[in-house]
Each structure stands twice: as C-alpha cells, then as structure tokens.
Protein backbone atom coordinates (compact mmCIF):
# COMPACT_ATOMS: atom_id res chain seq x y z
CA UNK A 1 0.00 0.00 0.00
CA UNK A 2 1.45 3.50 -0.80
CA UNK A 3 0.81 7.15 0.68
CA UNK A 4 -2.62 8.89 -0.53
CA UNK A 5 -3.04 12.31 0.11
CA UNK A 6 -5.79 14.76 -0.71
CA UNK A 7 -6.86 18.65 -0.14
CA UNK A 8 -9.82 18.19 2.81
CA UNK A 9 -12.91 20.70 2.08
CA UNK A 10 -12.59 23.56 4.46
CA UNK A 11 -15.88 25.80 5.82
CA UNK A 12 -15.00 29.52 6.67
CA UNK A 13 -16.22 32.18 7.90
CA UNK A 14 -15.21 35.17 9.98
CA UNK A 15 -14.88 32.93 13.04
CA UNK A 16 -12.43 30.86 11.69
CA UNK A 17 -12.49 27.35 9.76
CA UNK A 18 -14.28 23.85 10.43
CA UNK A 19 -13.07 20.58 8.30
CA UNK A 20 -13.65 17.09 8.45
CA UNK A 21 -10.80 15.21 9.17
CA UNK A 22 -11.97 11.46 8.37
CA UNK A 23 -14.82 10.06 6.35
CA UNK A 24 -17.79 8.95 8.66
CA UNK A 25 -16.97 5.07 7.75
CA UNK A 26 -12.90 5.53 8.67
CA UNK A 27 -14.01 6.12 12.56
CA UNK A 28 -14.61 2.36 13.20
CA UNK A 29 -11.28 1.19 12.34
CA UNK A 30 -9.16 3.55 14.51
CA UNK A 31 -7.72 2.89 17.77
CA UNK A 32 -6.21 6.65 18.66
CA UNK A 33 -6.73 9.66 17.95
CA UNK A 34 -4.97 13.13 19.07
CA UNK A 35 -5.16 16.39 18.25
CA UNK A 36 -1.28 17.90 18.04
CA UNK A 37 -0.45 21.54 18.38
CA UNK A 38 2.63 22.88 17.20
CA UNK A 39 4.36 26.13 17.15
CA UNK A 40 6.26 27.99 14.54
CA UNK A 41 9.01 26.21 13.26
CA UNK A 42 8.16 22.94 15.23
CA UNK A 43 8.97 19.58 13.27
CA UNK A 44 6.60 16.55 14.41
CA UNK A 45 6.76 12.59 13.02
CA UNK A 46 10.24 11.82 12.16
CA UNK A 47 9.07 8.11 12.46
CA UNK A 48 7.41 5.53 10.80
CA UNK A 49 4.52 2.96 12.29
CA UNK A 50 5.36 -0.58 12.09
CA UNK A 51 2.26 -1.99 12.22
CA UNK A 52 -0.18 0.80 12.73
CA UNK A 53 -2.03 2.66 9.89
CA UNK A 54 -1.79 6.70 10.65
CA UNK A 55 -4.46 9.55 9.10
CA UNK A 56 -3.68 12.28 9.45
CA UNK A 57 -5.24 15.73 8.80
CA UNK A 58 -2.60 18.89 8.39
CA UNK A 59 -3.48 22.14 8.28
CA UNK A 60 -1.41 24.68 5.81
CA UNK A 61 1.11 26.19 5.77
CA UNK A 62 2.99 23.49 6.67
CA UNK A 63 5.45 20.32 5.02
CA UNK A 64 4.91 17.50 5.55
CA UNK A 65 8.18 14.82 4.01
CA UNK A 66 7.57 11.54 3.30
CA UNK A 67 10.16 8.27 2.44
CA UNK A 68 8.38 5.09 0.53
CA UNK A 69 10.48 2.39 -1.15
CA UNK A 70 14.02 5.16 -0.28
CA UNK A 71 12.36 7.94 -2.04
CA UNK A 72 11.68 11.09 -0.22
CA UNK A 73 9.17 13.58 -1.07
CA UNK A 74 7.61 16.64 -0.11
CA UNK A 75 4.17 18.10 -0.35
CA UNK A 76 3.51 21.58 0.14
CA UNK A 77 0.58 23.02 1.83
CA UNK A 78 -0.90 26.43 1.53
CA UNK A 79 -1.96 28.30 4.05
CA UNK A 80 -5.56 28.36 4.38
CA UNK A 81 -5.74 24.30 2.74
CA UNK A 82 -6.01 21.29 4.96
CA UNK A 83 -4.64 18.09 3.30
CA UNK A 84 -5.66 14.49 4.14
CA UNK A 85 -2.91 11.56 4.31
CA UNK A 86 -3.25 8.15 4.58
CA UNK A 87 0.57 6.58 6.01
CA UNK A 88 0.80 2.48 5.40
CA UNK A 89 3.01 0.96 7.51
CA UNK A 90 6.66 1.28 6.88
CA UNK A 91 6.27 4.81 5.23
CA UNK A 92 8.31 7.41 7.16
CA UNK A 93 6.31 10.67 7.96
CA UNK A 94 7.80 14.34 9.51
CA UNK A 95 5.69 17.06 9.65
CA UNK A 96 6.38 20.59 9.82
CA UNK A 97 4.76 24.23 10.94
CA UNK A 98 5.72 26.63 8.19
CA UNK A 99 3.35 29.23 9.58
CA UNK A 100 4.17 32.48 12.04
CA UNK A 101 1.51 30.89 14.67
CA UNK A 102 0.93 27.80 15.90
CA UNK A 103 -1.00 24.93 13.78
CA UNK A 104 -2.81 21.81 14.05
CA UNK A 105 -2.84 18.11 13.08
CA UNK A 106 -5.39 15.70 13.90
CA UNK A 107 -4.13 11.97 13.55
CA UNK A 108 -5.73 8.73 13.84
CA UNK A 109 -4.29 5.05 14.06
CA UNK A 110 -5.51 1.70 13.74
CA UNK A 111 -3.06 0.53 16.82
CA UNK A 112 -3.96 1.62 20.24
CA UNK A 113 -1.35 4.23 21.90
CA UNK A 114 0.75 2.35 23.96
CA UNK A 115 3.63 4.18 25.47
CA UNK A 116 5.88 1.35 27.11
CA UNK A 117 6.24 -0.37 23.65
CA UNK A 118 5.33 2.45 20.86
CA UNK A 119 4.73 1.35 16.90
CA UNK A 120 7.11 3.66 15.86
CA UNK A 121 10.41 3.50 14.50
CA UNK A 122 12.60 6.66 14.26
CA UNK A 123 13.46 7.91 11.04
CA UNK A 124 15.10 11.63 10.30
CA UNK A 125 13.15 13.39 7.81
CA UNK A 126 13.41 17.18 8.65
C-alpha cells in the first residue's frame, strides 16, 4: 500500500475554519486519535509505524516529508488548505509548521497508543 493524500474541504467564515478530518466510515477502524499543536518552526513525526495505519489531517502552511520504497518527497501546503494523508506501515512521515503561529494536526491510528512499547520507528526526515 502507498501514501494517498488529498486537499480536505474547508468551511469559513469570519470565526475561523471547520473541516472534516476522516470520512464517517474511517471512525470504526481507529484505535487513537490526538489532536497535536505545534508552534512555529516545530517539526513533528520523524518516524514511521510498524504496524499501525496513521491519518492524518494537516493544516497549511505546513510540510509534511515523506520516504516510501528510499524515495523522499515533499508536499507543500498552503496556508488556508487542509490536506488528508493516509501513512501504510513502513512509510516514514515528519511534519512541519511553516506558519508564524501555531498549527494543528489531527491523527488517527488503527493501533492503540501504547507508550511502554510504541509502533514507531525513528526515522530523520526534517
């Protein structure tokens, strides 16, 4: 299975911006979820998920850098855009804040969260 990514449809208005960050029928097969909060500059990920399938909603601007079969590639996002990513197993992930503020991620995983033996491997990206 290889990366999929795709722009998420964003609502706003002068209060700000609502999206949805998972299709209604995705819900069932996740384990985890967190919401992750980073300020400017701030480089998440780094890692890859050994078993575990991570979604993974990214607000703009940011970059997120991904390595599949020892290619590494980044994907740009806008300000104002929220992008959608599906990581398989195995497919190294680092996300950055390219904005002046602090952003936001929302992930989700199919493994449940456990912090004395983790599914992730390390793996330098940014």
């Amino acid at each position: 299975m290889s990366l999929k990514y795709h722009n998420l449809k964003v609502i706003s208005d002068s209060r700000g911006f609502v999206f949805e960050p998972l299709p209604a029928d995705a819900f069932s097969y996740q384990k985890n979820g967190h919401v992750v909060v980073s300020d400017p500059g701030v480089i998440r990920g780094n890692h890859y998920h050994i078993k575990g399938e991570e979604r993974i909603a990214v607000v703009g601007p940011s970059l997120v850098r991904y390595r599949q079969n020892d290619e590494i590639k980044d994907i740009d996002i806008p300000a104002g855009e929220v992008y959608g990513f599906t990581f398989p197993p195995g497919v190294g992930h680092a996300i950055q804040n390219l904005s002046i503020r602090p952003n936001v991620l929302v992930a989700f995983n199919t493994i449940v969260h456990d912090p004395k033996t983790p599914d992730t491997i390390k793996d330098v990206l940014l």
